[in-house]
PDB file of N, CA and C in Angstrom:
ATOM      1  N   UNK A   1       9.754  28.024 -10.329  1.00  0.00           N
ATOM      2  CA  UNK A   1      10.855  27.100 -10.176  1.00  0.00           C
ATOM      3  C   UNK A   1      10.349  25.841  -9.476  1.00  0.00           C
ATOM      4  N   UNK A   2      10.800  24.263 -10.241  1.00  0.00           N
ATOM      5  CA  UNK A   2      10.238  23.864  -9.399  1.00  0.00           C
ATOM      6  C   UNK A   2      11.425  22.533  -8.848  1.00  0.00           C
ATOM      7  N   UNK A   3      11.314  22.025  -7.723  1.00  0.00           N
ATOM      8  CA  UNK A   3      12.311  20.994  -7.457  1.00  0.00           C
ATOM      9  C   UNK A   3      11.655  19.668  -7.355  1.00  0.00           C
ATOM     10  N   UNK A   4      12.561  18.916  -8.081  1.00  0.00           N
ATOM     11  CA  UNK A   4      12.672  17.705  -8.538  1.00  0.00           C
ATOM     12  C   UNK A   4      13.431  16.743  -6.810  1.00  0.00           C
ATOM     13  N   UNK A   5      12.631  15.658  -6.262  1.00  0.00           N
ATOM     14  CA  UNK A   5      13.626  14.830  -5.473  1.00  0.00           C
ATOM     15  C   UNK A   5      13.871  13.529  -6.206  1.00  0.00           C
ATOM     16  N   UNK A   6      14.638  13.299  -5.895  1.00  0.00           N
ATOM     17  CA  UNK A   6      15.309  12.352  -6.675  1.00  0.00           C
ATOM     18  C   UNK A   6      14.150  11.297  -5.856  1.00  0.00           C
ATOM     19  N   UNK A   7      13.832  10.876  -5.062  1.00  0.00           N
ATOM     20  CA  UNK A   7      12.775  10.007  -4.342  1.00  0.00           C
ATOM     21  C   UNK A   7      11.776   9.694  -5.833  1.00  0.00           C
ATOM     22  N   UNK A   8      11.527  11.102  -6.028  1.00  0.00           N
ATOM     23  CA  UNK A   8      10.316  11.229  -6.655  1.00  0.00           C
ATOM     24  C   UNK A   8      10.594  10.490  -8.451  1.00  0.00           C
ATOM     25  N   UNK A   9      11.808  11.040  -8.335  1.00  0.00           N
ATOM     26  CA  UNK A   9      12.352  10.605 -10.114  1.00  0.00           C
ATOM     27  C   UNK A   9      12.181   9.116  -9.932  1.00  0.00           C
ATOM     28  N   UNK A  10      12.871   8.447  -8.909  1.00  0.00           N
ATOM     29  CA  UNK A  10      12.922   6.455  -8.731  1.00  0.00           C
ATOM     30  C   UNK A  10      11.926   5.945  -8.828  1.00  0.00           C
ATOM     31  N   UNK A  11      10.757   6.945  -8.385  1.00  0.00           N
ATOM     32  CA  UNK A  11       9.652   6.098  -7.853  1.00  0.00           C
ATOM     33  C   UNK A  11       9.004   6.468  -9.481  1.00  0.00           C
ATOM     34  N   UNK A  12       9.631   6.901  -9.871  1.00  0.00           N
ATOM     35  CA  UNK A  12       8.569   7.331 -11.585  1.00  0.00           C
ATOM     36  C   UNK A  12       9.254   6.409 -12.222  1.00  0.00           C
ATOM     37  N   UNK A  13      10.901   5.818 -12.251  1.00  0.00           N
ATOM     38  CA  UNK A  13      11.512   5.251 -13.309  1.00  0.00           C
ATOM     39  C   UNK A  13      11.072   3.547 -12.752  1.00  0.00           C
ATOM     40  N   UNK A  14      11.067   3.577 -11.510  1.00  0.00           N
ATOM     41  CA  UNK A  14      10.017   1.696 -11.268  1.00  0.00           C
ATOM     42  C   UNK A  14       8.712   1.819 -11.622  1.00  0.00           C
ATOM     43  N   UNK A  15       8.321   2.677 -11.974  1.00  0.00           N
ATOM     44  CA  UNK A  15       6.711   2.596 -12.331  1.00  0.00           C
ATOM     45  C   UNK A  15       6.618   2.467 -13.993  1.00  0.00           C
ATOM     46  N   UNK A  16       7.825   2.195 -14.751  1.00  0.00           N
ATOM     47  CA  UNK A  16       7.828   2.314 -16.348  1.00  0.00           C
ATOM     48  C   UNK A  16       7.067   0.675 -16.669  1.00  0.00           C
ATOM     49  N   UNK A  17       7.060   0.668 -17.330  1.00  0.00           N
ATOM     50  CA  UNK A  17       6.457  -1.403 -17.963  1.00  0.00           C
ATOM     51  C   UNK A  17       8.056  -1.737 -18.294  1.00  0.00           C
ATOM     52  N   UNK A  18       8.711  -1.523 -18.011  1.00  0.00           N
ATOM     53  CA  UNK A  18      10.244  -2.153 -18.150  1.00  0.00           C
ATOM     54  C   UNK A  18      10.571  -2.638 -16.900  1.00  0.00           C
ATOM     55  N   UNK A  19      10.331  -1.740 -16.212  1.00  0.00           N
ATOM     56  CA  UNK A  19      10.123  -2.321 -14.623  1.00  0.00           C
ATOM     57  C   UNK A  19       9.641  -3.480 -14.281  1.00  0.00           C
ATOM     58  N   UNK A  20       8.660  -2.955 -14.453  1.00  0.00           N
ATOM     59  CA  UNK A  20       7.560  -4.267 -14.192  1.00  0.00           C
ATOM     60  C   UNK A  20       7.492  -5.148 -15.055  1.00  0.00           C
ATOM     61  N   UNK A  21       8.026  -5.390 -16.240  1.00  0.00           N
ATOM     62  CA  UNK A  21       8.510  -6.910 -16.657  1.00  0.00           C
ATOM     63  C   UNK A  21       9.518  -7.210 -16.144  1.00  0.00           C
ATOM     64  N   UNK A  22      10.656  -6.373 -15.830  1.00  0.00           N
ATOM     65  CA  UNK A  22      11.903  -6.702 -15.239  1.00  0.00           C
ATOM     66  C   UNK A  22      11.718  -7.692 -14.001  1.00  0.00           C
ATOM     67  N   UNK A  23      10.826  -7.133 -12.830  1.00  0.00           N
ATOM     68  CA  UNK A  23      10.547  -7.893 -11.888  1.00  0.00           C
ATOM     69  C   UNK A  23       9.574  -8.900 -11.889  1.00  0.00           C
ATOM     70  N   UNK A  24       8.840  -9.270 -13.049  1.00  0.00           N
ATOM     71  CA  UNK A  24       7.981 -10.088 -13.101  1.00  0.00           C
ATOM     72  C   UNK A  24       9.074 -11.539 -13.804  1.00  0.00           C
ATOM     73  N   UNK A  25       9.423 -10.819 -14.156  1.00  0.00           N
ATOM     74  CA  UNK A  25      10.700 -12.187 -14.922  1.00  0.00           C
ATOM     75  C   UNK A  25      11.966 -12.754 -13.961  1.00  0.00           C
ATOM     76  N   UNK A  26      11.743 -12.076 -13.051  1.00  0.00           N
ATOM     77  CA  UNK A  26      12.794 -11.761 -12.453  1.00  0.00           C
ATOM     78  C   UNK A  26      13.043 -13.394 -11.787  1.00  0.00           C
ATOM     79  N   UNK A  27      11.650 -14.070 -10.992  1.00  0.00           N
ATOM     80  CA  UNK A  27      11.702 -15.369 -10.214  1.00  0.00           C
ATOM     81  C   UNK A  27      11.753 -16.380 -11.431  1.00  0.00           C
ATOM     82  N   UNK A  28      11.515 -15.757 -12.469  1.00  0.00           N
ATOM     83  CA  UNK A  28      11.500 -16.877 -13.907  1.00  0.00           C
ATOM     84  C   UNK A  28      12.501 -16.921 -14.278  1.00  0.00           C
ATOM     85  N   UNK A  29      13.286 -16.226 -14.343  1.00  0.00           N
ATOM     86  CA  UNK A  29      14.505 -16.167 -14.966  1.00  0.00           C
ATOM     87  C   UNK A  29      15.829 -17.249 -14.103  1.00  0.00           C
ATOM     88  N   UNK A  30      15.528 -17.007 -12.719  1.00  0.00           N
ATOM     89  CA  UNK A  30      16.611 -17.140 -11.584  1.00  0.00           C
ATOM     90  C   UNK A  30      15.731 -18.823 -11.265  1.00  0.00           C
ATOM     91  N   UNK A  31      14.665 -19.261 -11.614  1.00  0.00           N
ATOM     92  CA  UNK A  31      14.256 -20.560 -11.636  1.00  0.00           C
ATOM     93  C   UNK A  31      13.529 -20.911 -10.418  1.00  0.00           C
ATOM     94  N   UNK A  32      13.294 -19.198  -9.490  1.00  0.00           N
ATOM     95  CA  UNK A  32      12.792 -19.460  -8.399  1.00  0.00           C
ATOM     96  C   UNK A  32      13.903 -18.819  -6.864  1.00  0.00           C
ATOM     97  N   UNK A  33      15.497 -19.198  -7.381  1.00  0.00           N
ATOM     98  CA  UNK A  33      15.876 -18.761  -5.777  1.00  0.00           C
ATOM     99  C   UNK A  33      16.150 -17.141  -5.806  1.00  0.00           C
ATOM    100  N   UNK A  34      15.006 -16.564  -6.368  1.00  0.00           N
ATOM    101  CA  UNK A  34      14.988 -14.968  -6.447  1.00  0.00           C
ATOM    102  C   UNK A  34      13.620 -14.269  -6.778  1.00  0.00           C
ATOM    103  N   UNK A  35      12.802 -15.247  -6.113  1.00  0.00           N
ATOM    104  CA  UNK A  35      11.215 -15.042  -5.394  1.00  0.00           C
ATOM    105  C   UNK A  35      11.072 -14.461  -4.810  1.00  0.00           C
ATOM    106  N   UNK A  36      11.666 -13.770  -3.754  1.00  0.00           N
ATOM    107  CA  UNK A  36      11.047 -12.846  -2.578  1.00  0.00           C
ATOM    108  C   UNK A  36      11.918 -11.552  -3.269  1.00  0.00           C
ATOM    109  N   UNK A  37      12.577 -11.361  -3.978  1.00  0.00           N
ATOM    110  CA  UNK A  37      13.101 -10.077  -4.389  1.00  0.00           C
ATOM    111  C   UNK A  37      12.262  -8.912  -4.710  1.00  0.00           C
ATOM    112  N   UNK A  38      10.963  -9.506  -5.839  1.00  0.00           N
ATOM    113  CA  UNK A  38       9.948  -8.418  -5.686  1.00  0.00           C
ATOM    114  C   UNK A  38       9.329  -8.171  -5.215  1.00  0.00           C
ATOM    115  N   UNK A  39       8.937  -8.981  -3.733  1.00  0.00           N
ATOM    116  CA  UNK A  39       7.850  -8.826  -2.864  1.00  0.00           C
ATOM    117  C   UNK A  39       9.022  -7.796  -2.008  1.00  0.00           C
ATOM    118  N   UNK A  40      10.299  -8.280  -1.905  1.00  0.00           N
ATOM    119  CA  UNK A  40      11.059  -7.045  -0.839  1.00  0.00           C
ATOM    120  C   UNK A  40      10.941  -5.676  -1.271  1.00  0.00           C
ATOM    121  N   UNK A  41      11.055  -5.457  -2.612  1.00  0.00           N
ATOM    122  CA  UNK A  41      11.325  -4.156  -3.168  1.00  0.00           C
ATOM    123  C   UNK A  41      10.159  -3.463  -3.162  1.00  0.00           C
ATOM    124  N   UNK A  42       8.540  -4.160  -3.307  1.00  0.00           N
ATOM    125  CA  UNK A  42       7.746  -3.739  -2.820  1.00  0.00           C
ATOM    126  C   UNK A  42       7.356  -3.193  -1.836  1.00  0.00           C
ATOM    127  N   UNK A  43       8.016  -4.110  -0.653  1.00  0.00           N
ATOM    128  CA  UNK A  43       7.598  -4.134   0.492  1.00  0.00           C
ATOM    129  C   UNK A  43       8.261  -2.881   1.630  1.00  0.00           C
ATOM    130  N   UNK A  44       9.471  -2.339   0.597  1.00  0.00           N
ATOM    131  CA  UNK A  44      10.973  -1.531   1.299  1.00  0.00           C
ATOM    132  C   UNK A  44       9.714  -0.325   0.672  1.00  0.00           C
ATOM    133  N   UNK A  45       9.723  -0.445  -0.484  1.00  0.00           N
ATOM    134  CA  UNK A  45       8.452   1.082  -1.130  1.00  0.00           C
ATOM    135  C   UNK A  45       7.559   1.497  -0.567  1.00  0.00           C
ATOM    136  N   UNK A  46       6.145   0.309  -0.302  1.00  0.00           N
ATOM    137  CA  UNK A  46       4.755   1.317   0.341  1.00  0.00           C
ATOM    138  C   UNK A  46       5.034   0.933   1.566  1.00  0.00           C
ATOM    139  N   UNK A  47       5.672   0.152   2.458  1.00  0.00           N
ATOM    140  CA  UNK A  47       5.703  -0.011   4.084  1.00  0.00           C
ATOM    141  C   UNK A  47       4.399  -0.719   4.426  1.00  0.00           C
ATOM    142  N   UNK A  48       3.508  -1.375   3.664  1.00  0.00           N
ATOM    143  CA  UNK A  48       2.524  -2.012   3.902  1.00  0.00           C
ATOM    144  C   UNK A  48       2.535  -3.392   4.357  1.00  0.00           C
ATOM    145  N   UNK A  49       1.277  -3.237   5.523  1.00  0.00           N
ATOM    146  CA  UNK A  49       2.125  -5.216   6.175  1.00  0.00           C
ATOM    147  C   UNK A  49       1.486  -6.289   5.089  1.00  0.00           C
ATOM    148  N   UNK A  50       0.401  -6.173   4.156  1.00  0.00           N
ATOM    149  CA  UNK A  50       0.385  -7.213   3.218  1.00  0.00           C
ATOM    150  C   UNK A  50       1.446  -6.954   2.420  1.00  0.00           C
ATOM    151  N   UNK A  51       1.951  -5.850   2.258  1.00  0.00           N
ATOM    152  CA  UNK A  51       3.512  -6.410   1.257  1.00  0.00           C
ATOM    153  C   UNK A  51       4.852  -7.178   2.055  1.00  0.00           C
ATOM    154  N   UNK A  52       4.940  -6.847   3.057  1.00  0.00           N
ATOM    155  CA  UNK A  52       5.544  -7.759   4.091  1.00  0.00           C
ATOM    156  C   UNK A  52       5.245  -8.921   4.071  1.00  0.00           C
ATOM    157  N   UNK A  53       4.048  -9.159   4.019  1.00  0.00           N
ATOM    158  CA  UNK A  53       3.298 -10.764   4.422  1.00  0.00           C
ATOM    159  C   UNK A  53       3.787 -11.622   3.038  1.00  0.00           C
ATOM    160  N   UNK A  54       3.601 -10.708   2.090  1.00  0.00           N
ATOM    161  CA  UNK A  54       3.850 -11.537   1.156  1.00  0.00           C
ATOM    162  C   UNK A  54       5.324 -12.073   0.704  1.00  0.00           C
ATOM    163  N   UNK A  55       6.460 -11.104   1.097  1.00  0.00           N
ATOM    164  CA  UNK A  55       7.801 -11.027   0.984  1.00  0.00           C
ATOM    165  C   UNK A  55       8.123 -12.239   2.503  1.00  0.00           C
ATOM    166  N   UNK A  56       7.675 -12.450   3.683  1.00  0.00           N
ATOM    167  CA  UNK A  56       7.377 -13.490   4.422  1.00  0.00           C
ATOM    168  C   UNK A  56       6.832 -14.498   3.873  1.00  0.00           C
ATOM    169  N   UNK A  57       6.041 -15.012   3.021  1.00  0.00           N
ATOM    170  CA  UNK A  57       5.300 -15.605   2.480  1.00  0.00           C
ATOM    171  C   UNK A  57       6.446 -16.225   0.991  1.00  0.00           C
ATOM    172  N   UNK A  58       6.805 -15.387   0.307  1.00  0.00           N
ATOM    173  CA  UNK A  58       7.611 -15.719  -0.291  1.00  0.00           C
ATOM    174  C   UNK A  58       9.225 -16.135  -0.516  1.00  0.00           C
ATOM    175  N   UNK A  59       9.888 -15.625   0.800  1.00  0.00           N
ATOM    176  CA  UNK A  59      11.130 -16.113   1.880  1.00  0.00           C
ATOM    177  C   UNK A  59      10.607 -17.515   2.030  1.00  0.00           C
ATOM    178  N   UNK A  60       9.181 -17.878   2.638  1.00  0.00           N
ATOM    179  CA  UNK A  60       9.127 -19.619   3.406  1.00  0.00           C
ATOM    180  C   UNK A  60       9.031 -20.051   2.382  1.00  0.00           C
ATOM    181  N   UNK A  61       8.704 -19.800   1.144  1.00  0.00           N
ATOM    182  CA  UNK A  61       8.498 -20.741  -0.157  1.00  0.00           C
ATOM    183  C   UNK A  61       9.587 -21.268  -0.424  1.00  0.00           C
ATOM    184  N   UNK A  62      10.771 -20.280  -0.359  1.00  0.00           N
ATOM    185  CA  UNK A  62      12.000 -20.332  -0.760  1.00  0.00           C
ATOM    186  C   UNK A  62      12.794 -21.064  -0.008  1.00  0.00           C
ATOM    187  N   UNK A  63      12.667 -20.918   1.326  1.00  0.00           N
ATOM    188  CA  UNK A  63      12.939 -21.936   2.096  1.00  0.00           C
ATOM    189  C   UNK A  63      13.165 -23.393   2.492  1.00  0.00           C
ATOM    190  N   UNK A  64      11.634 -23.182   2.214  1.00  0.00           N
ATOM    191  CA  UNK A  64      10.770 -24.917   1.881  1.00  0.00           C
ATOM    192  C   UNK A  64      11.447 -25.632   0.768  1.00  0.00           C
ATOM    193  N   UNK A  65      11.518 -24.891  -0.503  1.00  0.00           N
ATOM    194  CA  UNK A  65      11.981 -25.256  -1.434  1.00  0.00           C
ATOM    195  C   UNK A  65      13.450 -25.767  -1.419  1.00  0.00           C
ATOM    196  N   UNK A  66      14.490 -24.755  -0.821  1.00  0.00           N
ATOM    197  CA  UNK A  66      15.995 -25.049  -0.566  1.00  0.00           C
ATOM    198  C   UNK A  66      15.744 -26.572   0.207  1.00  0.00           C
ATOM    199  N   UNK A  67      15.273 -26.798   1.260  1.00  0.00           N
ATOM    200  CA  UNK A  67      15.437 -27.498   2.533  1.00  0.00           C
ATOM    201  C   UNK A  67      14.759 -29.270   1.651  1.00  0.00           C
ATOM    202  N   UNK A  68      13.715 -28.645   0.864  1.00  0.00           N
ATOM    203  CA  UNK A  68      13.340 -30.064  -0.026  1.00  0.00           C
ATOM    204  C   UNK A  68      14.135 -30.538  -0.888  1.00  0.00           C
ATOM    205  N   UNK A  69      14.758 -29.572  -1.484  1.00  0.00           N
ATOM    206  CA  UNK A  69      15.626 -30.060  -2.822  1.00  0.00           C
ATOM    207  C   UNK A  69      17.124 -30.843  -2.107  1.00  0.00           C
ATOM    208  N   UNK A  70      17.289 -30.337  -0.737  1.00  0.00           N
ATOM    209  CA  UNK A  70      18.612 -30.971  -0.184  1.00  0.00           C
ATOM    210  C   UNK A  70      18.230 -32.199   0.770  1.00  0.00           C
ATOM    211  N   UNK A  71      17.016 -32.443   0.848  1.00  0.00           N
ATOM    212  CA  UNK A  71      16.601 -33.499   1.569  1.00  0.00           C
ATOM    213  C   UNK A  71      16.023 -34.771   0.360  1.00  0.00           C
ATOM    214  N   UNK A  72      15.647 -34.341  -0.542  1.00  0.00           N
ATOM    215  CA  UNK A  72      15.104 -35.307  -1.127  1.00  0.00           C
ATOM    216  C   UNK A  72      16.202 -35.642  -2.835  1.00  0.00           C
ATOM    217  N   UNK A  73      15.780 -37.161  -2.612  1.00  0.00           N
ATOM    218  CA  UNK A  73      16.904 -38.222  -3.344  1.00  0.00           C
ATOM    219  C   UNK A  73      16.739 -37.981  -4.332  1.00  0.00           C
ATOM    220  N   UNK A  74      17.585 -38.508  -5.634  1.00  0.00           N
ATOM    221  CA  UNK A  74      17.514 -37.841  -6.733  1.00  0.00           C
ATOM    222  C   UNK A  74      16.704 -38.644  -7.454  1.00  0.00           C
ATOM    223  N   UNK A  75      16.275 -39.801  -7.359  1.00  0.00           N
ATOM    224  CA  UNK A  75      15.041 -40.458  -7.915  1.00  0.00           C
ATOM    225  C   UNK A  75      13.550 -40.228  -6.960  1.00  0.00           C
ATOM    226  N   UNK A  76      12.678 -39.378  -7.687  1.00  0.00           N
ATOM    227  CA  UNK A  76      11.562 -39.198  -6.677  1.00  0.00           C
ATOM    228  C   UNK A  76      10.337 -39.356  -7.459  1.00  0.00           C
ATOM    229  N   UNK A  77       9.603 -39.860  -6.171  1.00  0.00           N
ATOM    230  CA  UNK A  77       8.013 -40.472  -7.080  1.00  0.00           C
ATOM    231  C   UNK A  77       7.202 -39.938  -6.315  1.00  0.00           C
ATOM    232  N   UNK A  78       5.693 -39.966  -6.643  1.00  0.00           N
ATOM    233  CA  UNK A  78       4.617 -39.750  -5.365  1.00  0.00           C
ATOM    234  C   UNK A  78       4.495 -38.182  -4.879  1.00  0.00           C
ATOM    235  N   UNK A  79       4.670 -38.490  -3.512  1.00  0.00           N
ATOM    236  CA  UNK A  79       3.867 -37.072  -3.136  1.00  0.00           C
ATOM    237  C   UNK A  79       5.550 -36.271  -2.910  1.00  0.00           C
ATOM    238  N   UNK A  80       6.714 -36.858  -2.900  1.00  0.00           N
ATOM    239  CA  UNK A  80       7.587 -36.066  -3.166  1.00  0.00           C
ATOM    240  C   UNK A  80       7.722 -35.143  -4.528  1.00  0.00           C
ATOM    241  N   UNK A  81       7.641 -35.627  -4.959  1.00  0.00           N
ATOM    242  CA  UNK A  81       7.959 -35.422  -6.712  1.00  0.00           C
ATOM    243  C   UNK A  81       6.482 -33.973  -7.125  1.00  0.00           C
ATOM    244  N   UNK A  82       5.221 -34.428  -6.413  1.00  0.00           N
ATOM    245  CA  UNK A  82       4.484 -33.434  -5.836  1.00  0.00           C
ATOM    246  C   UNK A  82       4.527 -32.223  -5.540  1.00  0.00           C
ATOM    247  N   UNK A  83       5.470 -32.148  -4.123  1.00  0.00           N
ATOM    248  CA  UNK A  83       5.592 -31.447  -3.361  1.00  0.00           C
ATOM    249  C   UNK A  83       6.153 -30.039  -4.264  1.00  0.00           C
ATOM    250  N   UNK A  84       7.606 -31.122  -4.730  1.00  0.00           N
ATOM    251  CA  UNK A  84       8.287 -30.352  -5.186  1.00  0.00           C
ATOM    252  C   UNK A  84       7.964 -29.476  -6.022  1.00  0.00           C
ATOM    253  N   UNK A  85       7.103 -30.202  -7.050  1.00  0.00           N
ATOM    254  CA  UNK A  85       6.192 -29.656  -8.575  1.00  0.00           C
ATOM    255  C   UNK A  85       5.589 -28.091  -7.697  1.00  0.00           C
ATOM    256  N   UNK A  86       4.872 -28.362  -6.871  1.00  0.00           N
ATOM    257  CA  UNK A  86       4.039 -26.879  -6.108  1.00  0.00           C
ATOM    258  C   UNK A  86       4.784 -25.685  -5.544  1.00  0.00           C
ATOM    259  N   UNK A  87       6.444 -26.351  -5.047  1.00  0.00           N
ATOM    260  CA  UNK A  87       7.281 -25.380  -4.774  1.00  0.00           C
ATOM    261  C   UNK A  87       7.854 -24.570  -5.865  1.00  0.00           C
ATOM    262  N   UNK A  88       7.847 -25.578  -6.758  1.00  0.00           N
ATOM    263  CA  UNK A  88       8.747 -24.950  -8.031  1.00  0.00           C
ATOM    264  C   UNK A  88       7.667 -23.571  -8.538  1.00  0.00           C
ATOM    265  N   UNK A  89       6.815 -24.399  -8.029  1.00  0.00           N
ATOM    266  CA  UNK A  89       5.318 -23.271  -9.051  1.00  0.00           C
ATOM    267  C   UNK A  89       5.174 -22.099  -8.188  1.00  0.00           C
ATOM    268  N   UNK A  90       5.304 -22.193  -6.791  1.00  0.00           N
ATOM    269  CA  UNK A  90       4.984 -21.257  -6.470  1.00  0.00           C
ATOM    270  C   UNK A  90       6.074 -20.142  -6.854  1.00  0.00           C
ATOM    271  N   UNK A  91       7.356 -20.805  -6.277  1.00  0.00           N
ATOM    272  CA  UNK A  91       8.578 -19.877  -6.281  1.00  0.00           C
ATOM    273  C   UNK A  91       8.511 -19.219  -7.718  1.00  0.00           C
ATOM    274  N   UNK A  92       8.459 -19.538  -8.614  1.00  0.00           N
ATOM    275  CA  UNK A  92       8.339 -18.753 -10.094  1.00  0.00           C
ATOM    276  C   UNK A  92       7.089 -18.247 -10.772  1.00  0.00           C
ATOM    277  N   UNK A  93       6.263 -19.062 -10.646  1.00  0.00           N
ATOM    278  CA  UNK A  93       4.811 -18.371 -11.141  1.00  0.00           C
ATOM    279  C   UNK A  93       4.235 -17.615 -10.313  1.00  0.00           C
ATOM    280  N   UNK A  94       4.314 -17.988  -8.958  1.00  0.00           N
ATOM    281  CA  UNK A  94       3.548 -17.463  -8.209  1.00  0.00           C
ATOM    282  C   UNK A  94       4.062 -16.460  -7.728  1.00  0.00           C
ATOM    283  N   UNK A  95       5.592 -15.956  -7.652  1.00  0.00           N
ATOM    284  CA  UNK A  95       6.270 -15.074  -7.186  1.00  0.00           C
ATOM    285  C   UNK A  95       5.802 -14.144  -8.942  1.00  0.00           C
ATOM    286  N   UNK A  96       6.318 -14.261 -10.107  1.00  0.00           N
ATOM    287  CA  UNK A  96       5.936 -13.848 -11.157  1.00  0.00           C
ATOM    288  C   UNK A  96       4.671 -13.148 -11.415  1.00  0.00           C
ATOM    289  N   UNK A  97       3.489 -14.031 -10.941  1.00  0.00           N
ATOM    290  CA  UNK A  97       2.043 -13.379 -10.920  1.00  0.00           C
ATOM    291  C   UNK A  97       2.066 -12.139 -10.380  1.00  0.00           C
ATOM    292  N   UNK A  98       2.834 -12.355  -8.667  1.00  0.00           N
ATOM    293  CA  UNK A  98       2.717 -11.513  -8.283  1.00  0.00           C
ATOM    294  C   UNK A  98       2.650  -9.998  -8.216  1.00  0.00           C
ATOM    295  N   UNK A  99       4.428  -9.835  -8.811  1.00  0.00           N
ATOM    296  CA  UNK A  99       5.516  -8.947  -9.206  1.00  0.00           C
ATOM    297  C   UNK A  99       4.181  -7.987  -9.598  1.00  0.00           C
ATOM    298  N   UNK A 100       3.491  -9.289 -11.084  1.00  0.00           N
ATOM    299  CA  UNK A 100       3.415  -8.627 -12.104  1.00  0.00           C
ATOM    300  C   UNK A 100       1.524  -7.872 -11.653  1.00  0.00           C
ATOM    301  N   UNK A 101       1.088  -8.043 -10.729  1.00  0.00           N
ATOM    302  CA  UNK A 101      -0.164  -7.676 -10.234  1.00  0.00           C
ATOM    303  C   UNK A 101      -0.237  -6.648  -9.327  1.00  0.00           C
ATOM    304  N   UNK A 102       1.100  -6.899  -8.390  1.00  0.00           N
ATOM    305  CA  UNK A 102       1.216  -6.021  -7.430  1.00  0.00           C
ATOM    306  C   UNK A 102       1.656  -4.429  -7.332  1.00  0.00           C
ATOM    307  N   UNK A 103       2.622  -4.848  -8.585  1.00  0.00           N
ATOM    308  CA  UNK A 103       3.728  -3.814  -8.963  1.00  0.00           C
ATOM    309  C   UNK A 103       2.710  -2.601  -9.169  1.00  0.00           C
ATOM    310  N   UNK A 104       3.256  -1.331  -8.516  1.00  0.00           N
ATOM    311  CA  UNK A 104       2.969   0.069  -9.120  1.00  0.00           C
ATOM    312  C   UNK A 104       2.620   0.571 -10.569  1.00  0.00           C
ATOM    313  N   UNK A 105       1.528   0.436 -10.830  1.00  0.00           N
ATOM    314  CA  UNK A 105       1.451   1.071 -12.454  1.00  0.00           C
ATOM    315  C   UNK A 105       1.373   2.975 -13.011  1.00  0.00           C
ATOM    316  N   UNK A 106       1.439   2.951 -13.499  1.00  0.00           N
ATOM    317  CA  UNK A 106       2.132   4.528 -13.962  1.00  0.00           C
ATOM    318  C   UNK A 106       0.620   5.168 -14.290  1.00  0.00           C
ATOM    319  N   UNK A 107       0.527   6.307 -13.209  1.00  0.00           N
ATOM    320  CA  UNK A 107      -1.165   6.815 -13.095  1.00  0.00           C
ATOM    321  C   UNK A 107      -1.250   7.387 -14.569  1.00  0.00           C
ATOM    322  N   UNK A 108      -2.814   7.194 -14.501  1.00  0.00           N
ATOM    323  CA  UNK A 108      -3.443   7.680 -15.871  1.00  0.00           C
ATOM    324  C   UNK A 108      -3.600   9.075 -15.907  1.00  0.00           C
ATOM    325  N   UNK A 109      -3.848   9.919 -14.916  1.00  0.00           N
ATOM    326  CA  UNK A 109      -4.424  11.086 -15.215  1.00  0.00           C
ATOM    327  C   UNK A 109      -2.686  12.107 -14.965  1.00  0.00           C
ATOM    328  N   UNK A 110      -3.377  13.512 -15.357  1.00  0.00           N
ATOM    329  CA  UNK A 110      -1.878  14.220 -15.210  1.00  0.00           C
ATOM    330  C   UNK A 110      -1.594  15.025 -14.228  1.00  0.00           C
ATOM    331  N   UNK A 111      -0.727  14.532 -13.718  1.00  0.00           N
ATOM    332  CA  UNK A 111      -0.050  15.369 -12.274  1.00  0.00           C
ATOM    333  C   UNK A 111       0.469  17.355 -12.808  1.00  0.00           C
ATOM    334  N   UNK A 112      -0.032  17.579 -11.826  1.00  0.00           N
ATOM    335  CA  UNK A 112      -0.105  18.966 -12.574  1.00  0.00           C
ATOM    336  C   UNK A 112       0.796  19.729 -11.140  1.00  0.00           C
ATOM    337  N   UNK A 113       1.120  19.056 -10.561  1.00  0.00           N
ATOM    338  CA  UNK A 113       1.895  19.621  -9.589  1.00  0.00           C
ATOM    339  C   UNK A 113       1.005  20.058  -7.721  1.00  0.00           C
ATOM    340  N   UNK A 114       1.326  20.454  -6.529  1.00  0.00           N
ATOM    341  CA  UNK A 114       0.704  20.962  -5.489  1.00  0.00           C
ATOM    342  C   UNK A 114       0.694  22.223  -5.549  1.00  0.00           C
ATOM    343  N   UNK A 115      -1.040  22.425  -5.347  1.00  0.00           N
ATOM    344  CA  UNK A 115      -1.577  24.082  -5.273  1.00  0.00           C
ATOM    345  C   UNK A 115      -2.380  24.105  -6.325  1.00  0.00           C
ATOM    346  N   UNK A 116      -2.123  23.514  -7.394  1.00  0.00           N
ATOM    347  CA  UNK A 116      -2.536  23.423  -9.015  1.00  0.00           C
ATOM    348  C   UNK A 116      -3.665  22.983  -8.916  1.00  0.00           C
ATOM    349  N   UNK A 117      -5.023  23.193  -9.788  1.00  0.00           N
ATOM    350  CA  UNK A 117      -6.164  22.614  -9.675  1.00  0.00           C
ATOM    351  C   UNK A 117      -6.123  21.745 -10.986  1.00  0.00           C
ATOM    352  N   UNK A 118      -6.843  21.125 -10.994  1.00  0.00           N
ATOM    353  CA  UNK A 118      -6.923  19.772 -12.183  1.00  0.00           C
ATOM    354  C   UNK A 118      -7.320  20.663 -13.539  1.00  0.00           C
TER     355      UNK A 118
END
């Protein structure tokens, strides 16, 4: 007999490639103000402080970004127009890259259960 935790079922159904396009599209889709979403969901999963850092890392992007877009005029040239271009990139590509590098992939070999030899 064997028992199933439901822990264990979630952590198998985010590890599908549906998943992980889901969250890789996820800062692309939303245009950026939903960048730190996959670094959180990461970061709530393995408890690791580079997944933190990066969900920190991707909060100030988001930040930066809000605080520029409400500070700066609607005709922009130069190193504004710049700035902005690198925020935009990070918040979506770079949140996107991420998702899509970081994310849990679905192990190759076969789990045969504890006690079980390979």
């Amino acid at each position: 007999m064997r028992i199933v935790l439901a822990g264990a079922v979630a952590g198998a159904v985010l590890r599908t490639p549906v998943a992980r396009v889901g969250f890789a599209l996820l800062p692309v889709l939303s245009l950026g103000l939903l960048c730190p979403a996959p670094s959180l969901v990461l970061a709530l999963r393995r408890r690791s402080r580079a997944d933190w850092c990066a969900f920190g890392a991707f909060s100030a992007v988001l930040a930066a970004w809000i605080t520029e877009l409400s500070l700066t005029p609607v005709d922009t040239h130069g190193a504004l127009f710049g700035l902005d271009l690198v925020l935009i990139a990070l918040s979506t590509a770079g949140a996107a890259t991420h998702a899509w590098r970081a994310w849990p992939q679905r192990p190759t070999g076969v789990y045969r259960g504890i006690g079980e030899r390979p």
